[in-house]
Protein backbone atom coordinates (compact mmCIF):
# COMPACT_ATOMS: atom_id res chain seq x y z
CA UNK A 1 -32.14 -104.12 23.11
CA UNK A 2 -30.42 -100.82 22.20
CA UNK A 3 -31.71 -101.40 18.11
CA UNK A 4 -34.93 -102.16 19.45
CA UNK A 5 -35.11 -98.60 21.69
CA UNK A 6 -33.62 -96.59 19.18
CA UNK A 7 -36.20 -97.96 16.39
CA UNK A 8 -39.24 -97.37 18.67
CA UNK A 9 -41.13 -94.38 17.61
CA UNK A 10 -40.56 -91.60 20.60
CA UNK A 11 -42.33 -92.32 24.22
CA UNK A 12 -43.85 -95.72 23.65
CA UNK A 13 -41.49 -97.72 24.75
CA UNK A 14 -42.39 -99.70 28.10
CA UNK A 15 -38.95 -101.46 29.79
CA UNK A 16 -38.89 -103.75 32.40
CA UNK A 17 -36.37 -103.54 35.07
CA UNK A 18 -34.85 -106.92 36.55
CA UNK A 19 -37.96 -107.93 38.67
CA UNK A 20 -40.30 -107.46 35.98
CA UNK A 21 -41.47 -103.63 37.16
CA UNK A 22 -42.46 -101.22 34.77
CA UNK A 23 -40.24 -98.26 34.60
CA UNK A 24 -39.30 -95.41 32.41
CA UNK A 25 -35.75 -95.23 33.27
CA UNK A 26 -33.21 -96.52 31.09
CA UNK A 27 -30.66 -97.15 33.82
CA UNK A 28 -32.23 -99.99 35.72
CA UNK A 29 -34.00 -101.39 32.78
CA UNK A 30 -32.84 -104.83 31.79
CA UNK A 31 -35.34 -105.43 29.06
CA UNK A 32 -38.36 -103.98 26.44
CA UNK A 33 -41.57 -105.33 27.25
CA UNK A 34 -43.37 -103.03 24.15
CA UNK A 35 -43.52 -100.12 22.34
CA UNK A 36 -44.36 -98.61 19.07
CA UNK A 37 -42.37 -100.03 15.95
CA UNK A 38 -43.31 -99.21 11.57
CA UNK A 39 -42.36 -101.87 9.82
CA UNK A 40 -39.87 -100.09 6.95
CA UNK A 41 -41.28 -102.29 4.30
CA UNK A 42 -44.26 -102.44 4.79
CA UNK A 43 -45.95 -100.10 7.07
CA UNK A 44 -46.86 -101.80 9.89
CA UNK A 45 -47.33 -101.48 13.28
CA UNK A 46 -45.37 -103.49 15.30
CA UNK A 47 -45.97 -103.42 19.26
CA UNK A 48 -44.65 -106.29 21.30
CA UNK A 49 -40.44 -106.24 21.12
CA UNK A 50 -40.80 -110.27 21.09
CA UNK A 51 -42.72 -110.05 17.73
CA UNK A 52 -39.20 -108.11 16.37
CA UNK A 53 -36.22 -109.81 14.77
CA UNK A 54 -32.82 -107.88 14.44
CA UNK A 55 -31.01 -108.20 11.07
CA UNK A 56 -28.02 -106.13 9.65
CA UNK A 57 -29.08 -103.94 6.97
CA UNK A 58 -25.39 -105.14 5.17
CA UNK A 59 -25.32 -109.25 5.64
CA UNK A 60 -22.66 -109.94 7.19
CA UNK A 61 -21.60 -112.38 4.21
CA UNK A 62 -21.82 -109.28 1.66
CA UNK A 63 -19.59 -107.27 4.08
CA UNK A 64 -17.30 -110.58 4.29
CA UNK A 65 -17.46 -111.10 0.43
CA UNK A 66 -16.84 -107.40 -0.24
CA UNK A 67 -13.34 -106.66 1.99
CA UNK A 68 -14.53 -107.15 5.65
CA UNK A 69 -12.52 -110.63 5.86
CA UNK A 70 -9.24 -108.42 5.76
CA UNK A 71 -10.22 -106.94 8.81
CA UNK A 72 -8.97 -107.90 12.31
CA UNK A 73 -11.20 -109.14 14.75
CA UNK A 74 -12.11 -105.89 17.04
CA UNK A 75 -13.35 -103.94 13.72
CA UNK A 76 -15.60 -107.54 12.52
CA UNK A 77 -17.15 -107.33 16.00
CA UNK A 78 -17.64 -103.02 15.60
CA UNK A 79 -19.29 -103.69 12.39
CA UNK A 80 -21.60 -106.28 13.38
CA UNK A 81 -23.13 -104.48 16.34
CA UNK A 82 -22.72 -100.89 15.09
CA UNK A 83 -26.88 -99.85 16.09
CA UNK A 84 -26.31 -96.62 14.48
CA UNK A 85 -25.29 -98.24 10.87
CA UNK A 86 -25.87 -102.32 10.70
CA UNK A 87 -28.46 -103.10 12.83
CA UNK A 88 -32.66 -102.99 12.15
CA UNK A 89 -35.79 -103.85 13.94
């Protein structure tokens, strides 16, 4: 949910809150019903969150294969949700 809000282009985004109302605030929201996403390959416009996939820019394998199986457990699990670095729409 969070790499699917912060992809969203600014304002579109339409979250539900747990009894499937509408609302604008974050807090209560429990899940994106649509909103305004460019594809970064090739240009399109995506607007239902269910059409989305998440993937990790780095594959987890090529992080694993490149050093990332030294690291302890806590920092694995940082790098594979880090929203701001790892993960795309």
């Amino acid at each position: 949910e969070e790499a699917l809000y912060r992809g969203a282009e600014s304002g579109t985004i339409v979250l539900l809150d747990k009894d499937k109302n509408e609302t604008t605030d974050k807090n209560p929201a429990c899940s994106i019903k649509s909103g305004k996403w460019i594809d970064p390959y090739t240009g399109k416009e995506i607007t239902k969150s269910r059409s989305l996939d998440i993937d990790h820019i780095v594959p987890l394998s090529l992080a694993n294969d490149s050093g990332a199986d030294k690291w302890d457990s806590a920092k694995k699990q940082e790098f594979a949700n880090d929203v701001d670095n790892n993960l795309l729409a």
